[in-house]
C-alpha atoms as a PDB file:
ATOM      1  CA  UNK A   1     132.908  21.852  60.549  1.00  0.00           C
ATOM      2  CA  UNK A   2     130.864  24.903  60.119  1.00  0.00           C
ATOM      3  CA  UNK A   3     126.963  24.986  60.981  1.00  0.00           C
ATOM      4  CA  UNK A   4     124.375  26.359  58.932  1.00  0.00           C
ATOM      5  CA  UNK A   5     120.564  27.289  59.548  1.00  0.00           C
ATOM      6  CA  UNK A   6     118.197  25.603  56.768  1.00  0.00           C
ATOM      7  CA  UNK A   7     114.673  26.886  56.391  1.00  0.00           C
ATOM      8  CA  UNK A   8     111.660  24.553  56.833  1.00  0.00           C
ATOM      9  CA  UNK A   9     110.204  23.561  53.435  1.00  0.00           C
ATOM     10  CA  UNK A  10     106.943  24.496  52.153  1.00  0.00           C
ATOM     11  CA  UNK A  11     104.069  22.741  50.099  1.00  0.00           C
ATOM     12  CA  UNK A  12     101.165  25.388  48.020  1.00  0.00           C
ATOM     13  CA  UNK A  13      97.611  23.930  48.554  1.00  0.00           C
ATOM     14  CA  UNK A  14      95.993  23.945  44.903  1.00  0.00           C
ATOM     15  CA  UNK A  15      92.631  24.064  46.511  1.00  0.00           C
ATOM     16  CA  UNK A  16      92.723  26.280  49.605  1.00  0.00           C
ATOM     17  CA  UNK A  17      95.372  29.054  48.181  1.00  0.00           C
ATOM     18  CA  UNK A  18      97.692  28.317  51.287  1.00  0.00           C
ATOM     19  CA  UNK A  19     101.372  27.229  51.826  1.00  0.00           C
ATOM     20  CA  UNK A  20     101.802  24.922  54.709  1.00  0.00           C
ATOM     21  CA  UNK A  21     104.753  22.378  55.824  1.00  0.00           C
ATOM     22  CA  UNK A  22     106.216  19.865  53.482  1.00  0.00           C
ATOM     23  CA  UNK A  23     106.124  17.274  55.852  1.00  0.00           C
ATOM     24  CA  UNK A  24     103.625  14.394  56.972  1.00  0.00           C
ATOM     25  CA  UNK A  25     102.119  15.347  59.757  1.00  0.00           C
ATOM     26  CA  UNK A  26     101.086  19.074  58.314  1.00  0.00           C
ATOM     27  CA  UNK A  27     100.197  17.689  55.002  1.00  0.00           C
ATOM     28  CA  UNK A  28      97.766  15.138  56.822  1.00  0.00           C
ATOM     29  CA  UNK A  29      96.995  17.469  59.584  1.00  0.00           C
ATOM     30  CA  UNK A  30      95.607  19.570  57.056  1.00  0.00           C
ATOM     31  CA  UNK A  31      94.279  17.813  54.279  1.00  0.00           C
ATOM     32  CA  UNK A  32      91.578  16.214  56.950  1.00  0.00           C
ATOM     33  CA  UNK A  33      90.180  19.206  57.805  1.00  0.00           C
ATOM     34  CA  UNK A  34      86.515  20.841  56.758  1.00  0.00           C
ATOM     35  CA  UNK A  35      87.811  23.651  55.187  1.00  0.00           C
ATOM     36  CA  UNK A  36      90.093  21.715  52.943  1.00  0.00           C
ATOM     37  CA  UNK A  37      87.865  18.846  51.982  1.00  0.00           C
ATOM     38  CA  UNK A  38      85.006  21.728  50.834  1.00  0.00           C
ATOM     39  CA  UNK A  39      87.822  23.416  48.878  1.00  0.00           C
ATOM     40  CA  UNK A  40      88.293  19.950  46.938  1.00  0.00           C
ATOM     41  CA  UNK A  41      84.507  19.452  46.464  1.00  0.00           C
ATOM     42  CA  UNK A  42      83.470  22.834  45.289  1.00  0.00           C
ATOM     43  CA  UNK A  43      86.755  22.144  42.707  1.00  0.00           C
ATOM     44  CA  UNK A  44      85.437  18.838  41.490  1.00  0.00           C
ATOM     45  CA  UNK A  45      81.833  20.240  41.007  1.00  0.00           C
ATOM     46  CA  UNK A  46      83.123  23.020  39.178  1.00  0.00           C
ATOM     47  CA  UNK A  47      84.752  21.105  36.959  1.00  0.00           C
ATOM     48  CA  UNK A  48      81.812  18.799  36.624  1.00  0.00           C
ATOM     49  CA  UNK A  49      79.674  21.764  34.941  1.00  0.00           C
ATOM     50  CA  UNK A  50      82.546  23.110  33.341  1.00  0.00           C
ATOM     51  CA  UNK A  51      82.355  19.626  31.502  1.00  0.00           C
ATOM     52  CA  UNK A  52      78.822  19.036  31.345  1.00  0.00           C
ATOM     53  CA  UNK A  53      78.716  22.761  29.805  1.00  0.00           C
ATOM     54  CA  UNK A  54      81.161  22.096  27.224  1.00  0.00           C
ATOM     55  CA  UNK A  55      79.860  18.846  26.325  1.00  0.00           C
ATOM     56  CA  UNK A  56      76.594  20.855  25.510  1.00  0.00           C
ATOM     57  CA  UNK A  57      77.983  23.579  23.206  1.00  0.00           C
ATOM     58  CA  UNK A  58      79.855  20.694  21.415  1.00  0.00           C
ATOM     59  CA  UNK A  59      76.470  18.903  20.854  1.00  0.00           C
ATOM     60  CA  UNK A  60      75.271  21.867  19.782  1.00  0.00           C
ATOM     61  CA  UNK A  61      77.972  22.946  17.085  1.00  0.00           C
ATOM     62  CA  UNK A  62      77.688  18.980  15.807  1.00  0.00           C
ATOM     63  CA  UNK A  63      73.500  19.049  15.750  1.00  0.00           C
ATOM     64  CA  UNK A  64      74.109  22.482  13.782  1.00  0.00           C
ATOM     65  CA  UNK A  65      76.376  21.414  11.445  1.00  0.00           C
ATOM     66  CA  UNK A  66      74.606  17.869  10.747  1.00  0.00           C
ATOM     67  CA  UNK A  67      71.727  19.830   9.570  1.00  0.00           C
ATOM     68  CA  UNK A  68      73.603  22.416   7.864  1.00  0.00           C
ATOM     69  CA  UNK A  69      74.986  18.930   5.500  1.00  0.00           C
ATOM     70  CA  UNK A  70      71.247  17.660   5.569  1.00  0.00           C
ATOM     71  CA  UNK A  71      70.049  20.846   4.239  1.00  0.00           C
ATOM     72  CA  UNK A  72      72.968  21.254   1.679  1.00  0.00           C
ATOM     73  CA  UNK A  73      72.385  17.425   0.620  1.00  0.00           C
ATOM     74  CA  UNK A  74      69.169  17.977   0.155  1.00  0.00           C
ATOM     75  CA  UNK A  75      69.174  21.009  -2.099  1.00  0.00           C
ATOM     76  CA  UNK A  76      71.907  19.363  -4.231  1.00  0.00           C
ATOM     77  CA  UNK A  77      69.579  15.976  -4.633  1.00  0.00           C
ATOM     78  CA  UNK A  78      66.678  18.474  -5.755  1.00  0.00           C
ATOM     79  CA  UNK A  79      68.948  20.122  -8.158  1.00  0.00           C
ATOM     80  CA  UNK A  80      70.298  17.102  -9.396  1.00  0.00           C
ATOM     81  CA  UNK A  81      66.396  15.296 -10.045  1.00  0.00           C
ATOM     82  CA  UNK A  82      65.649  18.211 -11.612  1.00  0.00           C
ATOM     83  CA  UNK A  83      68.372  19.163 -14.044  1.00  0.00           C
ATOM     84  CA  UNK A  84      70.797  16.177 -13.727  1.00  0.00           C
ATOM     85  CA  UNK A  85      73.166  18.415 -16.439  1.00  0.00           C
ATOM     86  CA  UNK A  86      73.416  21.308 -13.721  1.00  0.00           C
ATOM     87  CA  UNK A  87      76.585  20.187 -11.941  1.00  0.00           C
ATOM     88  CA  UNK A  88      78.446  19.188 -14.985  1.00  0.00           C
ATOM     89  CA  UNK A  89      77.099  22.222 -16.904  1.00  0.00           C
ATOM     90  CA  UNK A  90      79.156  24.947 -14.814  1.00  0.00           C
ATOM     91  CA  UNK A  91      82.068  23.220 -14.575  1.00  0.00           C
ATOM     92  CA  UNK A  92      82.520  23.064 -18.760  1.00  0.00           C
ATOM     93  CA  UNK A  93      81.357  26.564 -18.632  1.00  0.00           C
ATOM     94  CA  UNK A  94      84.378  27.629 -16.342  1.00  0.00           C
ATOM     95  CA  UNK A  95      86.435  25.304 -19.153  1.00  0.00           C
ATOM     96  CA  UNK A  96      85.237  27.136 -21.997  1.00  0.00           C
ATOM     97  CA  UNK A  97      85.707  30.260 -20.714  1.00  0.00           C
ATOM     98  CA  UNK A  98      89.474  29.150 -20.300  1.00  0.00           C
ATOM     99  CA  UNK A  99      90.102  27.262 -23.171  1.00  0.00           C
ATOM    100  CA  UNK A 100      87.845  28.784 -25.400  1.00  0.00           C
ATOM    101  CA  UNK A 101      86.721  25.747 -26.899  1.00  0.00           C
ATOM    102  CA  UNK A 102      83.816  23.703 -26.314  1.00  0.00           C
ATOM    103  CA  UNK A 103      83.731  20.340 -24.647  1.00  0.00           C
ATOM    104  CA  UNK A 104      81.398  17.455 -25.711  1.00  0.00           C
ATOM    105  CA  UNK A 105      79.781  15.420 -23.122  1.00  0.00           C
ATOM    106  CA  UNK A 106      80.258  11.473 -23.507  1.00  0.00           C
ATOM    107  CA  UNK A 107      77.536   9.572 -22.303  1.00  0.00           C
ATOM    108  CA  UNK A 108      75.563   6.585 -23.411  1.00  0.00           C
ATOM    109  CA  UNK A 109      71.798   7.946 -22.789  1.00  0.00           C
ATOM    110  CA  UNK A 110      69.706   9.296 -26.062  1.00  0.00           C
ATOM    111  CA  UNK A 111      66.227  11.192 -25.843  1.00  0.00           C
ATOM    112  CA  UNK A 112      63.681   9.798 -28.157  1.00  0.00           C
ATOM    113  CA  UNK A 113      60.279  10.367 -29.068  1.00  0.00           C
ATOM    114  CA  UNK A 114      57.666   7.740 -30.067  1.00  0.00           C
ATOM    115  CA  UNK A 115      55.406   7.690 -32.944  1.00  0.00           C
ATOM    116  CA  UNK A 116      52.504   8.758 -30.441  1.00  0.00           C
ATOM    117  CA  UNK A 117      54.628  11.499 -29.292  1.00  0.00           C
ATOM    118  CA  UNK A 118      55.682  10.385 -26.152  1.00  0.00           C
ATOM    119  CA  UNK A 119      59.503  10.997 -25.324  1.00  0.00           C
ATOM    120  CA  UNK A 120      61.837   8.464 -23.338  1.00  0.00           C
ATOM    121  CA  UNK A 121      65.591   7.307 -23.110  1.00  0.00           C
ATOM    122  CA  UNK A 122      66.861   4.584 -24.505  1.00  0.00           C
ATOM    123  CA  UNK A 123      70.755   3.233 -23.970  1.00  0.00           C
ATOM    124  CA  UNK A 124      73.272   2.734 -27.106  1.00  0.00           C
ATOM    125  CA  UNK A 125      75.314   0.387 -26.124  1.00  0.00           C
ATOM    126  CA  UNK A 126      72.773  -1.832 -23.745  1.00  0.00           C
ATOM    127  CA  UNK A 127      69.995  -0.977 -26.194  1.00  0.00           C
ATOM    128  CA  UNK A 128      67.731  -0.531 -22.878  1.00  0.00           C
ATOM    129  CA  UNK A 129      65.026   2.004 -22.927  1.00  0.00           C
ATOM    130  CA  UNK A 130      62.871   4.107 -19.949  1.00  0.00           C
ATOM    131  CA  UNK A 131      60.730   6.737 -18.946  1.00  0.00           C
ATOM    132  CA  UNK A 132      62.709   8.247 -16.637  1.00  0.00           C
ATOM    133  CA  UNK A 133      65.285  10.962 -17.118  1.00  0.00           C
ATOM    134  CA  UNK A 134      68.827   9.375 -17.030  1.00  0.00           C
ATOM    135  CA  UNK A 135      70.842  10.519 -13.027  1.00  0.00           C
ATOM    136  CA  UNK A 136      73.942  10.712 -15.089  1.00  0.00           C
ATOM    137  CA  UNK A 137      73.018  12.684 -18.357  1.00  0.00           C
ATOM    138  CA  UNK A 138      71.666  12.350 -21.925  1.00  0.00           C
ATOM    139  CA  UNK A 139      71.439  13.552 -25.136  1.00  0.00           C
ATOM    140  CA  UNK A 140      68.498  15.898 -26.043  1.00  0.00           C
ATOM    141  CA  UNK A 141      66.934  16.049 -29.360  1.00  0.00           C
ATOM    142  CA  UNK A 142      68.468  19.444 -29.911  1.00  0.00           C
ATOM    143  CA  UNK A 143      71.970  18.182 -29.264  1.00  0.00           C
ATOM    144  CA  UNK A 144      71.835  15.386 -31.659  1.00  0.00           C
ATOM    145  CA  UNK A 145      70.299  17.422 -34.339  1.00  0.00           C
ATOM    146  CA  UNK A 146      73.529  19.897 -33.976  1.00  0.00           C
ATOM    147  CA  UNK A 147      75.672  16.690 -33.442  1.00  0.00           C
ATOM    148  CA  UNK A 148      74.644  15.535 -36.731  1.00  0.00           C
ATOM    149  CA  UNK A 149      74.306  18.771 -38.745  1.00  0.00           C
ATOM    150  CA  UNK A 150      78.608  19.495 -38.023  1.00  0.00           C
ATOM    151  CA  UNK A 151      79.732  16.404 -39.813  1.00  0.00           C
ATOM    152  CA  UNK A 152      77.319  17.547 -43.066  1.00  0.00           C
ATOM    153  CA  UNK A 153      78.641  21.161 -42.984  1.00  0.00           C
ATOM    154  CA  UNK A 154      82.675  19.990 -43.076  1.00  0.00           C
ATOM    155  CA  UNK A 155      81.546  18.055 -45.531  1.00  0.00           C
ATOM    156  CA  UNK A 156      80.042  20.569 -47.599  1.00  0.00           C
ATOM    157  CA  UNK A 157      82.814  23.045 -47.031  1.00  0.00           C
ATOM    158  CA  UNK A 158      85.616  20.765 -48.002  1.00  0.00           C
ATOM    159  CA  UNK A 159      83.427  19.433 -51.332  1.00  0.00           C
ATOM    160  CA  UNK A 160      83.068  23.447 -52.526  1.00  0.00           C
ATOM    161  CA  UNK A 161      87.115  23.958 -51.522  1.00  0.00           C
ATOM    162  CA  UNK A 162      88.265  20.861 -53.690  1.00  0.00           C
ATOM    163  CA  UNK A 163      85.236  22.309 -56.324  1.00  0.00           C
ATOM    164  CA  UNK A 164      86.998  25.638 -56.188  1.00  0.00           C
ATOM    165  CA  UNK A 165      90.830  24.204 -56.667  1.00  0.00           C
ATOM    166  CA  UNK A 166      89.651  22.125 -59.545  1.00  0.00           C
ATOM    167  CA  UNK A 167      87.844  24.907 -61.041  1.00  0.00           C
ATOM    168  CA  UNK A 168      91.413  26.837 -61.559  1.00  0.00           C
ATOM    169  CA  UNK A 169      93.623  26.280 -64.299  1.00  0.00           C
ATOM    170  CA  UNK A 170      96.710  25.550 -64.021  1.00  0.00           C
ATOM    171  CA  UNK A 171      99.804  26.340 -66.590  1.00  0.00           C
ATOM    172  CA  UNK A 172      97.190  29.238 -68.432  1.00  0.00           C
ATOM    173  CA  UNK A 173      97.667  32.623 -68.407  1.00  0.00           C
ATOM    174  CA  UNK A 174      94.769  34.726 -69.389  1.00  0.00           C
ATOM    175  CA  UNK A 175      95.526  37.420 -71.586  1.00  0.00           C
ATOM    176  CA  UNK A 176      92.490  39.526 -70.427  1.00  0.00           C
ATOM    177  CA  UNK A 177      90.513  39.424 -67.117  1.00  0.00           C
ATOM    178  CA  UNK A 178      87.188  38.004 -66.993  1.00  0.00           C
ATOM    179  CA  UNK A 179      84.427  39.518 -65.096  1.00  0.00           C
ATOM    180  CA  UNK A 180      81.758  37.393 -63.836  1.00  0.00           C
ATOM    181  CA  UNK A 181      78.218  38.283 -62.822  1.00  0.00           C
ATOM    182  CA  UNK A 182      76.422  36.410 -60.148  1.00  0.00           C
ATOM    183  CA  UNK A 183      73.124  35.901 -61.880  1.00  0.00           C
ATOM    184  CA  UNK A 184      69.527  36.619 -59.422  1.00  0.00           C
ATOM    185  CA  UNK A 185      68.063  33.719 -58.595  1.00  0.00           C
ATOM    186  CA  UNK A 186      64.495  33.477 -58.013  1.00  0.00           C
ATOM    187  CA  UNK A 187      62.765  32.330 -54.911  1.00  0.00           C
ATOM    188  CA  UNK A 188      61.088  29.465 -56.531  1.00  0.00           C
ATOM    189  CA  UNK A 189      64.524  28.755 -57.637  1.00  0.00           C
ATOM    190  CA  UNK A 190      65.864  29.150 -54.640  1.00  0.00           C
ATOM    191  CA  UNK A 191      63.170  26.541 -53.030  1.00  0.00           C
ATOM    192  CA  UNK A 192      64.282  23.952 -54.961  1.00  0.00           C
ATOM    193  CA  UNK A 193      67.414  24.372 -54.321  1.00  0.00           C
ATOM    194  CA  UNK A 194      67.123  23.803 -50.677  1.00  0.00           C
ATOM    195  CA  UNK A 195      64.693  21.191 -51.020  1.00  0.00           C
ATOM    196  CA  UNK A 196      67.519  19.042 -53.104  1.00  0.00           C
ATOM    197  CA  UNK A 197      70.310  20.048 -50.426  1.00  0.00           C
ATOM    198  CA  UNK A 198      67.761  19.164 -47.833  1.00  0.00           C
ATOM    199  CA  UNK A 199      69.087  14.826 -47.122  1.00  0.00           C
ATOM    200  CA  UNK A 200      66.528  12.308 -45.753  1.00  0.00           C
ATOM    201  CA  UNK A 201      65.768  12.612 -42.155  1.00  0.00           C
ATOM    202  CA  UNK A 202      67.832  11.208 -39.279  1.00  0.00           C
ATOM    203  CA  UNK A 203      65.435   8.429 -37.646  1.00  0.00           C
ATOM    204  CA  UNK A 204      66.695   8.669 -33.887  1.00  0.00           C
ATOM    205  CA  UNK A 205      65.681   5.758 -31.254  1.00  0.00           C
ATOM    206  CA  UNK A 206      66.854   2.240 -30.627  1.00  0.00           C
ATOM    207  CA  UNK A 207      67.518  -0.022 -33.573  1.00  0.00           C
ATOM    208  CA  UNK A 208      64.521  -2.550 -33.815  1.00  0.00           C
ATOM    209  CA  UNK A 209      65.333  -6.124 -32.980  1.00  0.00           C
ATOM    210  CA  UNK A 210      65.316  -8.710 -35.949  1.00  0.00           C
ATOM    211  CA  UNK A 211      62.315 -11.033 -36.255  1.00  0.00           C
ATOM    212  CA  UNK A 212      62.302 -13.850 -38.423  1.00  0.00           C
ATOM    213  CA  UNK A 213      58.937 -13.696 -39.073  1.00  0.00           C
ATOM    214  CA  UNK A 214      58.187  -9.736 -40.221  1.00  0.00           C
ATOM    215  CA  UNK A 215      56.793  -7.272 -37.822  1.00  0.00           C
ATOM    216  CA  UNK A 216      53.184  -6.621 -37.048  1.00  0.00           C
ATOM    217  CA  UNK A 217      51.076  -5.124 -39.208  1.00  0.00           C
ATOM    218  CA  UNK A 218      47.805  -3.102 -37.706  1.00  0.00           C
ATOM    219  CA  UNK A 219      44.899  -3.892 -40.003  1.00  0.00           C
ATOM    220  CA  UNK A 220      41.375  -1.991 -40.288  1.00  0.00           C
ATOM    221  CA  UNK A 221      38.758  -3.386 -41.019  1.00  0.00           C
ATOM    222  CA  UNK A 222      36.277  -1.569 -43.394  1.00  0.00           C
ATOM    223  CA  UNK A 223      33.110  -0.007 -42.089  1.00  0.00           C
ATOM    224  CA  UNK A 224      30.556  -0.435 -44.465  1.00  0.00           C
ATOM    225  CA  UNK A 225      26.933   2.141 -43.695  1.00  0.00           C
ATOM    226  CA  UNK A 226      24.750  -1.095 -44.282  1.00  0.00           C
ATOM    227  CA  UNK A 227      25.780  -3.330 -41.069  1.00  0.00           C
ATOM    228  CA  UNK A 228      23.184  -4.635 -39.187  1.00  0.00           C
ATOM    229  CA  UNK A 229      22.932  -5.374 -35.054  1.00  0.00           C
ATOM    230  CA  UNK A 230      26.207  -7.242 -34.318  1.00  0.00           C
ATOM    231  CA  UNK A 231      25.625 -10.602 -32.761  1.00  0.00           C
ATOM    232  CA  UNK A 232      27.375 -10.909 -29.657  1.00  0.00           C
ATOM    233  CA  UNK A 233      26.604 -14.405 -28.965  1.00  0.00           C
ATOM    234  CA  UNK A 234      25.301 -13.941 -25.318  1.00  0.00           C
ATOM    235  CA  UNK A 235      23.270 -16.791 -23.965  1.00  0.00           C
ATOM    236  CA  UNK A 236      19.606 -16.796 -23.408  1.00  0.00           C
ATOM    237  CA  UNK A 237      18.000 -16.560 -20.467  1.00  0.00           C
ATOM    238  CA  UNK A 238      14.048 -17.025 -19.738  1.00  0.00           C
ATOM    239  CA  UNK A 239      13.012 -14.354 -18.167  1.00  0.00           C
ATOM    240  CA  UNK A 240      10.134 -14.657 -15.188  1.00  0.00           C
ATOM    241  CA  UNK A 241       7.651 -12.491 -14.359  1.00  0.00           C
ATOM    242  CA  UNK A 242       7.661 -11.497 -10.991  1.00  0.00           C
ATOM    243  CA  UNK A 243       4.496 -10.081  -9.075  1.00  0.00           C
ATOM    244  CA  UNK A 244       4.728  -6.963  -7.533  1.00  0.00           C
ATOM    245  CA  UNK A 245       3.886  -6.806  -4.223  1.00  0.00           C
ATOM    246  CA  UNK A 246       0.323  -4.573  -3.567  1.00  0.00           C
ATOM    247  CA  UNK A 247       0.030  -2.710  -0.437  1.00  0.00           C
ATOM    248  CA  UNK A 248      -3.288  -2.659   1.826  1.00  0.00           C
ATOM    249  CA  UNK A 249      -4.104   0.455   2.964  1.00  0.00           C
ATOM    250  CA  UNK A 250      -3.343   0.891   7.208  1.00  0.00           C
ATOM    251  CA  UNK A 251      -6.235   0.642   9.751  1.00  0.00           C
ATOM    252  CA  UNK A 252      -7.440   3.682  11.276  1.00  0.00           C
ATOM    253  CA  UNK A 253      -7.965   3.809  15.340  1.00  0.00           C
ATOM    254  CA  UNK A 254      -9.835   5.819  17.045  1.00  0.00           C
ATOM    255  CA  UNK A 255      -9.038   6.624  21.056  1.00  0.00           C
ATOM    256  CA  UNK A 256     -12.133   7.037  23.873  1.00  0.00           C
ATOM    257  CA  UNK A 257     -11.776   8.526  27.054  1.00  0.00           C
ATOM    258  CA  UNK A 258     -13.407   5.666  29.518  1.00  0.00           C
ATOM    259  CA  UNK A 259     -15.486   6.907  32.288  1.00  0.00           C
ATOM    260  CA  UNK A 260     -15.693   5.200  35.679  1.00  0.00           C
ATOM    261  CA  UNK A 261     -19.222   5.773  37.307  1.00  0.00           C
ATOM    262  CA  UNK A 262     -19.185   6.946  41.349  1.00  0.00           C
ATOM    263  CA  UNK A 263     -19.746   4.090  43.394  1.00  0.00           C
ATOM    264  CA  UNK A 264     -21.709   5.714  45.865  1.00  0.00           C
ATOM    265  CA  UNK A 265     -21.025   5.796  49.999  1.00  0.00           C
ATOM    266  CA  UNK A 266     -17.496   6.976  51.505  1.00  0.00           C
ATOM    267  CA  UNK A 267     -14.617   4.398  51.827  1.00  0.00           C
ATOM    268  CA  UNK A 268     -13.504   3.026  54.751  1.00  0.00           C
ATOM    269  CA  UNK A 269     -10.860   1.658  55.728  1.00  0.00           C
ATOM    270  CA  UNK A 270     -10.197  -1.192  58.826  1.00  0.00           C
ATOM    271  CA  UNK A 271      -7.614  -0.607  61.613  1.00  0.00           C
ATOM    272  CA  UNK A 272      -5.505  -3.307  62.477  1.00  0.00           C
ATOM    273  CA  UNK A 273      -5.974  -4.380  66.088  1.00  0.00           C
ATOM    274  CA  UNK A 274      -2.845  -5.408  68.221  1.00  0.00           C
ATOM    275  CA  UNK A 275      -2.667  -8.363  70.046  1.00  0.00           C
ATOM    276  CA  UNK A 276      -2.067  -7.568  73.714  1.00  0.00           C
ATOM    277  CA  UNK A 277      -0.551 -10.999  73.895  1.00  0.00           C
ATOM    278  CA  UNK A 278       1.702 -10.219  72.081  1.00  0.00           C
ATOM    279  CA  UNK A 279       4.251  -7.532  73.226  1.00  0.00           C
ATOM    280  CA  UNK A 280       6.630  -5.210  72.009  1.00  0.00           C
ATOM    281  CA  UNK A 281      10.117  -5.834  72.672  1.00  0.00           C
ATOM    282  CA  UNK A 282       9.692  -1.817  74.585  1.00  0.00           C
ATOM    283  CA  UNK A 283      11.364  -0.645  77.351  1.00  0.00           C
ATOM    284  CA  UNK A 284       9.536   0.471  80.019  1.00  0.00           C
ATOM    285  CA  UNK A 285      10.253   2.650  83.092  1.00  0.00           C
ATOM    286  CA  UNK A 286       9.975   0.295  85.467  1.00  0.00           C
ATOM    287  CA  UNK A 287      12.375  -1.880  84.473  1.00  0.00           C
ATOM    288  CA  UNK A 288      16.294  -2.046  85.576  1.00  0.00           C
END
């Protein structure tokens, strides 16, 4: 049997750049020493800022972005409270513009106005009313006017069609062409005309609720120039008379300097005298 030589295997050290021995004893050997074991902890705190620095810029991206939605939330609530009709407005433009015909809106909301003038919305199928513009949509006065002026004008033109069919004869042949002449009409003419076509007007609002008993009726009472004081029927009180109060006028001081006369002689004044009996607690230099 034939011998062969068979090289020592090797191990690469991730942290230190090295290769050493594949066995135990180097792997140990060198795996407890300083220079590997500060190879390892630089590694881990790198990676520790690595993370803690990409953990950062993602915070950042998602605090930029949540107010990026805030702001675009925001300006789509304020465009909604102000023109509710906005959103749904350019989307049936677009529609139009493709089709090239025009979409009504379905919705239950109607704008009315009040006999004082004041307008509000009012609900045709829950008969409810408010002040506040509908979120979802309504009918302006405008619209309804238009609404209810296309159904007239079809109308019309199918009445003067049928008008125009009937007027023809049918089976006759005219032996000479007839030529017809519009005749001017006046403008007072033309006034009354319009006034006839003109039908009653459209009362828009909610339908009034039934009530057995009639509806109110606001009655005024007559002012005639010849009333006299109205009595309110107040009760009466006896009034008291109540002194005023008189003031006295203040007392006037006067101030005197005070003068002290000189008593005469010089002042004296007495000495105390010491007892000799009676001794300081001193010191003196002949005592220890």
């Amino acid at each position: 049997m034939s011998e062969y030589w068979k090289s020592t295997p090797k191990k690469f050290c991730d942290f230190c750049k090295c290769w050493i021995a594949d066995n135990k004893a180097s792997v140990q050997f060198h795996e407890s020493g300083k220079n590997h074991k500060e190879n390892v902890t630089k590694k881990i705190t790198d990676l520790r800022k690595k993370g803690i620095k990409e953990k950062q810029e993602k915070d950042e991206f998602d605090e930029e972005m949540r107010r990026i939605e805030e702001a675009a939330l925001e300006a789509y609530q304020s465009d909604v409270y102000k023109n509710p009709d906005m959103t749904g407005f350019e989307v049936q433009q677009k529609v139009e513009e493709v089709t090239g015909e025009k979409i009504e809106k379905e919705c239950d909301w109607y704008e009315a106005k009040s006999d004082e003038g004041h307008i509000y919305y009012w609900n045709i199928k829950t008969q409810a009313t408010q002040w506040e513009k509908p979120a979802y949509g309504y009918f302006t006065l405008e619209e309804q006017q238009k609404r209810d002026e296309k159904p007239l004008e079809d109308v019309k033109k199918n009445l003067v069609s049928e008008e125009e069919k009937n007027d023809k004869p049918k089976g006759i042949k005219l032996s000479k062409p007839t030529l017809i002449f519009k005749k001017k009409v006046s403008k007072e003419e033309k006034k009354v005309v319009s006034k006839e076509e003109v039908s009653t007007p459209i009362a828009y609002g909610p339908v009034p609720a039934g009530d057995p008993y009639g509806g109110w009726e606001t009655r005024v009472k007559p002012m005639t120039d010849q009333a006299g004081p109205v009595d309110l029927q107040l009760p009466q009180t006896d009034l008291e008379e109540i002194p005023v109060p008189q003031l006295h006028p203040e007392k006037r001081f006067s101030f005197q300097t005070k003068v002290v006369n000189s008593l005469g002689g010089t002042a004296e004044f007495k000495k105390r005298r010491i007892n000799e009996e009676t001794k300081r607690n001193v010191r003196t230099r002949g005592e220890d």
